[in-house]
N, C-alpha and C. Protein backbone atom coordinates (compact mmCIF):
# COMPACT_ATOMS: atom_id res chain seq x y z
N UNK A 1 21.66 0.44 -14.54
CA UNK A 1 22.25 1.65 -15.05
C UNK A 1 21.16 2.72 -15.14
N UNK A 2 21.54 3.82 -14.17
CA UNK A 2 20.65 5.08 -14.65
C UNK A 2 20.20 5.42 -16.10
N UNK A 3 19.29 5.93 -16.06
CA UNK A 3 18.86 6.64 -17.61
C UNK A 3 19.67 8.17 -17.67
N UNK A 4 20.52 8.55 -18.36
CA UNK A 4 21.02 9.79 -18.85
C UNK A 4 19.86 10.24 -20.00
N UNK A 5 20.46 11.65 -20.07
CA UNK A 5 19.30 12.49 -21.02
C UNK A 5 19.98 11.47 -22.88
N UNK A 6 21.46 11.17 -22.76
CA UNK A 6 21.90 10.47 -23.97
C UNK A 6 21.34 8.84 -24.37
N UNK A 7 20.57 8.72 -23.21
CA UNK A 7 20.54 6.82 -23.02
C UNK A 7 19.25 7.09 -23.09
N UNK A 8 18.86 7.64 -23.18
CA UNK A 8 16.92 7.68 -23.34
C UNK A 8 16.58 6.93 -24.49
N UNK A 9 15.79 6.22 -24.74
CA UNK A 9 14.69 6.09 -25.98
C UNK A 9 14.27 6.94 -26.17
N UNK A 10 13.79 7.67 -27.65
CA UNK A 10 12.94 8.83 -27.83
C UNK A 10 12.09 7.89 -29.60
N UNK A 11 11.65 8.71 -29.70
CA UNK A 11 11.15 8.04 -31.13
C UNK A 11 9.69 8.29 -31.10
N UNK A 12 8.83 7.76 -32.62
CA UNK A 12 7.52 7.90 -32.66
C UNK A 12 6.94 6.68 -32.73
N UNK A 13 5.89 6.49 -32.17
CA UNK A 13 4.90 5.09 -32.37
C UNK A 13 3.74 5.51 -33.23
N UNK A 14 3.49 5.09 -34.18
CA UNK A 14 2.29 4.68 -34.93
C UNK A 14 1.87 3.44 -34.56
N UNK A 15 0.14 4.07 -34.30
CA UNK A 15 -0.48 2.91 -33.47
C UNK A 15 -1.87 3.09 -34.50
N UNK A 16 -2.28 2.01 -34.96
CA UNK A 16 -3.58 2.25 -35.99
C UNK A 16 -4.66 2.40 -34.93
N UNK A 17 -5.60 2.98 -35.81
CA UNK A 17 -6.45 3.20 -35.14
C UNK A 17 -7.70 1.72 -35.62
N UNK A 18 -8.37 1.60 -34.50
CA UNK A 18 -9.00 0.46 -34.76
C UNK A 18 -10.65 1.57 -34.82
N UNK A 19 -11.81 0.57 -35.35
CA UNK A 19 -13.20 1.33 -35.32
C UNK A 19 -13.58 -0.13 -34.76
N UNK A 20 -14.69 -0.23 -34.32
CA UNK A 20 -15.94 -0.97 -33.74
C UNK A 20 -15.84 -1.01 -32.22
N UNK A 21 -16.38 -2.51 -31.50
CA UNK A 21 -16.25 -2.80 -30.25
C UNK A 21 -15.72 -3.63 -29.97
N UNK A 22 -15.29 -3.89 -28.64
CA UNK A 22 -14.16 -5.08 -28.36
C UNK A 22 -15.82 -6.07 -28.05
N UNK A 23 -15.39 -7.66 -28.71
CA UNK A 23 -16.08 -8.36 -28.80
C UNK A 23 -16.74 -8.86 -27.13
N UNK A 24 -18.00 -9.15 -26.81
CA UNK A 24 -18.49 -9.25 -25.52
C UNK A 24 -18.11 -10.21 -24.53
N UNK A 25 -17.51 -11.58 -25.61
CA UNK A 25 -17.00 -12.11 -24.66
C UNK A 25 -15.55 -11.88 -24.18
N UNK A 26 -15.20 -10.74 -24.52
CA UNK A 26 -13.43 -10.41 -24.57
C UNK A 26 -13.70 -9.72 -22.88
N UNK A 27 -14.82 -8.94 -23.42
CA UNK A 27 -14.78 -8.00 -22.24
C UNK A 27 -15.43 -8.50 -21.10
N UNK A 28 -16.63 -9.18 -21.18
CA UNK A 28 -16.74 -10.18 -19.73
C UNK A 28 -15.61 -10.62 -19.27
N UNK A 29 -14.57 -11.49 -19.91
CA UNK A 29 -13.37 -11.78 -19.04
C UNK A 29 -12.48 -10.60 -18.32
N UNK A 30 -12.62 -9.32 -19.39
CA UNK A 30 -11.77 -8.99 -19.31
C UNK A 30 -12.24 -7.65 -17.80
N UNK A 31 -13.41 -7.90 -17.29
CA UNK A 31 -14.14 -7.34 -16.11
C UNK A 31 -13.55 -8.53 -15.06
N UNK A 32 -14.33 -9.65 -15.14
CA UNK A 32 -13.71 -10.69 -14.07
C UNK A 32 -12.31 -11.01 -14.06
N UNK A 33 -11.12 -10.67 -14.67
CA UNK A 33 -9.81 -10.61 -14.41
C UNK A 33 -9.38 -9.53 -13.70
N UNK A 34 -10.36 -7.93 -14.53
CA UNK A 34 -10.24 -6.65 -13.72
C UNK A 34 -10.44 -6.65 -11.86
N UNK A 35 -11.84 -7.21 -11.96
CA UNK A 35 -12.30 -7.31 -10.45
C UNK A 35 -11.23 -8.06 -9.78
N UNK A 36 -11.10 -9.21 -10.11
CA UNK A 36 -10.09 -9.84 -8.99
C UNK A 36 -8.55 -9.40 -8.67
N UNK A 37 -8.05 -9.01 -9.77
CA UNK A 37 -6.81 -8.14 -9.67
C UNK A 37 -7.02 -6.82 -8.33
N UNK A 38 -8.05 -6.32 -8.83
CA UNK A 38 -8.58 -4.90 -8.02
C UNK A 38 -8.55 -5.31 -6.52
N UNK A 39 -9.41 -6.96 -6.14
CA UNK A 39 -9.73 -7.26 -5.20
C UNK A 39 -8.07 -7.32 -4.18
N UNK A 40 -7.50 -8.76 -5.14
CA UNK A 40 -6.32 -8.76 -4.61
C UNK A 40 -4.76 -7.29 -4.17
N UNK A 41 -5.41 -6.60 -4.94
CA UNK A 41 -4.71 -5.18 -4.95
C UNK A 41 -4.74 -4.76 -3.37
N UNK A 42 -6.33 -4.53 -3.29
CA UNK A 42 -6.56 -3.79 -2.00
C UNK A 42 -6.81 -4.44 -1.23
N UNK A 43 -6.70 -6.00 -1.09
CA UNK A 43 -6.19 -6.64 -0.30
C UNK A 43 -5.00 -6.66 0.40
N UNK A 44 -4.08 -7.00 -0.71
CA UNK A 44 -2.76 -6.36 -0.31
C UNK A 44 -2.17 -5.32 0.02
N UNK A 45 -2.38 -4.07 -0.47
CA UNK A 45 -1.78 -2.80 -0.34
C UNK A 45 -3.33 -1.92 0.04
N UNK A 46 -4.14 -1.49 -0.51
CA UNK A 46 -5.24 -0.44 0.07
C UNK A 46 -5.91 -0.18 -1.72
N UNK A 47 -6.59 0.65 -1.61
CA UNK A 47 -7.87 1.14 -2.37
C UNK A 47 -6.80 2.35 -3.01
N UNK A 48 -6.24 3.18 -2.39
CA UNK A 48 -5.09 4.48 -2.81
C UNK A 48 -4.09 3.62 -3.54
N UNK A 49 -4.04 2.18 -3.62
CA UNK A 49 -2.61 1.99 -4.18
C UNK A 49 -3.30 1.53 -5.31
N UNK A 50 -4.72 1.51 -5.55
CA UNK A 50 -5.11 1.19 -6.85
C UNK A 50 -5.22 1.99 -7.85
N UNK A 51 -5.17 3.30 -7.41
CA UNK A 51 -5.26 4.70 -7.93
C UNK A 51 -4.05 4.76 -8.25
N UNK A 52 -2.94 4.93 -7.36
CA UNK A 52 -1.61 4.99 -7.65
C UNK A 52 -1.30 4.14 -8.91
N UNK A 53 -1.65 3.29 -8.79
CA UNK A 53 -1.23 2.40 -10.41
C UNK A 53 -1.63 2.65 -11.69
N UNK A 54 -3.38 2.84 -11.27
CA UNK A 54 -4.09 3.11 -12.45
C UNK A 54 -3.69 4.72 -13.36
N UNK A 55 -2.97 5.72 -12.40
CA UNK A 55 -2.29 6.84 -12.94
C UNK A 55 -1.33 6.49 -13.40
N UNK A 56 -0.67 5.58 -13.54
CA UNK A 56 0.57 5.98 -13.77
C UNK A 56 0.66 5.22 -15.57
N UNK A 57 0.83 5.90 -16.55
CA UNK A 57 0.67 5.52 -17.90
C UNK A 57 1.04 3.66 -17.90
N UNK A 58 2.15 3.96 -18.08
CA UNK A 58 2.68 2.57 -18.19
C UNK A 58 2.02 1.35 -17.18
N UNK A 59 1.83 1.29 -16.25
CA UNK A 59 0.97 0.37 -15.73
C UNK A 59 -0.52 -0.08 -15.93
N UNK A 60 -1.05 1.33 -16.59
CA UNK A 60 -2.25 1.12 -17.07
C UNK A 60 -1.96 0.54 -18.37
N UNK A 61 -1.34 0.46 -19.54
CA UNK A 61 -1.33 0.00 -20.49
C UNK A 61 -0.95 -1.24 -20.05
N UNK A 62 0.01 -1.79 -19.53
CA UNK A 62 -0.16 -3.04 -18.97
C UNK A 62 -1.50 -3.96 -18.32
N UNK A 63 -1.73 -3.01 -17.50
CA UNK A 63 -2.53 -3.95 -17.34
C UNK A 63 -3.85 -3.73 -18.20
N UNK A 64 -4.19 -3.16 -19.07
CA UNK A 64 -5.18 -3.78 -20.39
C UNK A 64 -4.63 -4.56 -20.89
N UNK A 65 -3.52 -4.68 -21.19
CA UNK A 65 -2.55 -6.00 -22.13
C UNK A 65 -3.02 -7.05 -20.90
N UNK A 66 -2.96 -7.45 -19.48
CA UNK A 66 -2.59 -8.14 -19.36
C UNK A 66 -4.20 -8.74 -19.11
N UNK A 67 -5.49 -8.05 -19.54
CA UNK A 67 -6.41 -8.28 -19.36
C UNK A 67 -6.98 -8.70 -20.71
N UNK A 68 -6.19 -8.96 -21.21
CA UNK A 68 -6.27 -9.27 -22.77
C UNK A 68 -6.56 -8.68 -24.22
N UNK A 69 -6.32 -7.18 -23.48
CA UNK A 69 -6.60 -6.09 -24.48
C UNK A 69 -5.39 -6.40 -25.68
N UNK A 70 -5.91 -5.92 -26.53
CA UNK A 70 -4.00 -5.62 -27.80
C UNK A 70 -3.40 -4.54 -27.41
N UNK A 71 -2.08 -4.46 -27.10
CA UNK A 71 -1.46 -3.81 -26.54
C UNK A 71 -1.40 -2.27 -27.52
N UNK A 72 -1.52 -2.87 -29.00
CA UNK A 72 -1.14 -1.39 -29.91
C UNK A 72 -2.86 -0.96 -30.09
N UNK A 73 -4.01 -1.04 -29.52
CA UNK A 73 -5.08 -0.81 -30.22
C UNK A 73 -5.09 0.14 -29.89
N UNK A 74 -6.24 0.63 -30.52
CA UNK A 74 -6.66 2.27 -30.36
C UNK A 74 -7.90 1.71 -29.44
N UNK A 75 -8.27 3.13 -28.33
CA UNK A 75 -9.18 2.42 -27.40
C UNK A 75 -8.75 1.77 -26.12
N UNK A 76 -7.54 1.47 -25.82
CA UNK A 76 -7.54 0.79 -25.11
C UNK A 76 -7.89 1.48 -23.32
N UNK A 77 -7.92 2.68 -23.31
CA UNK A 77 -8.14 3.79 -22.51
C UNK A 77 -9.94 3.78 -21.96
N UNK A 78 -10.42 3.74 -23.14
CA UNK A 78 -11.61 3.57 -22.96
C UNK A 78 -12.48 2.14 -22.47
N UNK A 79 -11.46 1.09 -23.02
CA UNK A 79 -12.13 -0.22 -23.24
C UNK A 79 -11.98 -0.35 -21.64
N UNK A 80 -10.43 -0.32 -21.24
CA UNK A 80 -10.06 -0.47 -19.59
C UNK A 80 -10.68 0.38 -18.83
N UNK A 81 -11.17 1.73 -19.06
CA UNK A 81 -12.07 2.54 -17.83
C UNK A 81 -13.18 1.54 -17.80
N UNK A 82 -13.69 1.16 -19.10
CA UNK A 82 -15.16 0.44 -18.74
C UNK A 82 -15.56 -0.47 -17.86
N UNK A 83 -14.17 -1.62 -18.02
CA UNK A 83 -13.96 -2.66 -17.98
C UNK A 83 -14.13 -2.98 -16.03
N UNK A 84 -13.00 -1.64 -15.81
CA UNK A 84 -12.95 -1.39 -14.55
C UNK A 84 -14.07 -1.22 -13.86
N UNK A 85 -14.93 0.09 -14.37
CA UNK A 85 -16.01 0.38 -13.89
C UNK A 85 -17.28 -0.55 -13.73
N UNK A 86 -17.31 -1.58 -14.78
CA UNK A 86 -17.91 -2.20 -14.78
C UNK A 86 -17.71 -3.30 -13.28
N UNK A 87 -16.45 -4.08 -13.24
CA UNK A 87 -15.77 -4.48 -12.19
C UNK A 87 -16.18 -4.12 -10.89
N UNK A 88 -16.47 -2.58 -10.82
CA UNK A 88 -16.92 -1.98 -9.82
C UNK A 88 -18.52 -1.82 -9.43
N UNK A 89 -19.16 -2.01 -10.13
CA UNK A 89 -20.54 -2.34 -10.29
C UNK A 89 -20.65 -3.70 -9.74
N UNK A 90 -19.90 -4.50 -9.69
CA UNK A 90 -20.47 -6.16 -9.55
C UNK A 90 -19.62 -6.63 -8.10
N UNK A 91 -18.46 -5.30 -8.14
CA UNK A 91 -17.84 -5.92 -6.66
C UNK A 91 -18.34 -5.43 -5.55
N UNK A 92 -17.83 -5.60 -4.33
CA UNK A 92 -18.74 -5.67 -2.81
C UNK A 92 -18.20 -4.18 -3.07
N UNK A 93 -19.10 -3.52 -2.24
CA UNK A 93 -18.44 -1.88 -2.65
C UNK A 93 -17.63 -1.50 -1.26
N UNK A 94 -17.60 -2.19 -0.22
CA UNK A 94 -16.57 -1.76 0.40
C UNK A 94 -14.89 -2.05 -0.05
N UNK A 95 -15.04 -2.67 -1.12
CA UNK A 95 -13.47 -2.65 -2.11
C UNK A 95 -13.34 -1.45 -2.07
N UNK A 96 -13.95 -1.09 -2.69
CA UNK A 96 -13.46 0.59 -3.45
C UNK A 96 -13.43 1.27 -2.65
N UNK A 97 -12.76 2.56 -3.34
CA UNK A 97 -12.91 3.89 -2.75
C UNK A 97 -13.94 4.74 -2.58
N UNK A 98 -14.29 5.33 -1.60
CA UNK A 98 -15.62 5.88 -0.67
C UNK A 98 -15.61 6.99 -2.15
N UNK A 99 -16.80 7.50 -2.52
CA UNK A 99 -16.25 8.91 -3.03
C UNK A 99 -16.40 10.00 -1.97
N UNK A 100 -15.22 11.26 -2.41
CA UNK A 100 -15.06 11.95 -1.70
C UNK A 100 -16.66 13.25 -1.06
N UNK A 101 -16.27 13.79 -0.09
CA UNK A 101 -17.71 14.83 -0.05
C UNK A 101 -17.34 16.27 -0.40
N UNK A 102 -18.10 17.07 -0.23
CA UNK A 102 -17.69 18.00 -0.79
C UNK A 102 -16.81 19.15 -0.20
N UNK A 103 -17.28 18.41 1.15
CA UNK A 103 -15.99 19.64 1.86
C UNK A 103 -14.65 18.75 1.78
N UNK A 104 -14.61 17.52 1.84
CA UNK A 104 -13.31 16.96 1.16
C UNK A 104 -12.25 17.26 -0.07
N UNK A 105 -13.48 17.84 -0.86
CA UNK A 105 -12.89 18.76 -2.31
C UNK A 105 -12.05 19.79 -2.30
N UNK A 106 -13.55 20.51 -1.53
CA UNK A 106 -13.33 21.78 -1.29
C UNK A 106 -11.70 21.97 -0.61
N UNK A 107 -11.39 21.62 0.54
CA UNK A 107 -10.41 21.35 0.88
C UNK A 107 -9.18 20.98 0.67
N UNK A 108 -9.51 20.02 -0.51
CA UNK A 108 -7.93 20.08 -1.24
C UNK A 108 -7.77 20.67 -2.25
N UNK A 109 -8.88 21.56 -2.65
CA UNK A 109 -8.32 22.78 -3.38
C UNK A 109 -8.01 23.80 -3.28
N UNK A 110 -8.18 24.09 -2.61
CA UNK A 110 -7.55 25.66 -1.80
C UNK A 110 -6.22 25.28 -1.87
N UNK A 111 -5.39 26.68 -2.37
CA UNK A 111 -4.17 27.09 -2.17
C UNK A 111 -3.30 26.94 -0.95
């Protein structure tokens, strides 16, 4: 069934806010679950379809949950960029995406 503007969920989430760091061994796993997901990603589909996911809200909160983050924490934005980046530091770098140059930029910003 389609979503109508009447069938929507709307509402507020209170989400506490947490203070410290996610514990070290949370986040070692939670890099070597990142990397291989990433690997198998652009294995399967490409390096752009990892981007495609990682934008899109809801998939990114998933997948910190499914990397063993708490789904309601505060942080979890930060903990998963790291996590990733880190991921990316230790994987073969032809996984990833090239970064762009500058006339590549340049180029897709122009009007």
């Amino acid at each position: 069934m389609a979503a109508t503007p009447a069938s929507r969920r709307t509402g507020i989430a209170n989400l506490p806010l947490h203070y410290g760091k996610v514990p070290p061994r949370l986040f070692d796993r939670m890099v070597k679950l990142a990397r291989e997901i990433v690997i198998a990603i652009v294995a399967e589909f490409s390096a752009e379809e990892v981007l495609r996911r990682l934008s899109h809200p809801f998939w990114f909160q998933a997948f910190g949950c499914v990397l063993g983050y708490d789904w309601h924490s505060s942080g979890v934005t930060t903990t998963l960029c790291g996590a990733i980046k880190e991921a990316a530091r230790t994987a073969s770098p032809t996984l990833w995406i090239e970064r762009p140059t500058t006339s590549q930029l340049t180029c897709c910003g122009k009007p």
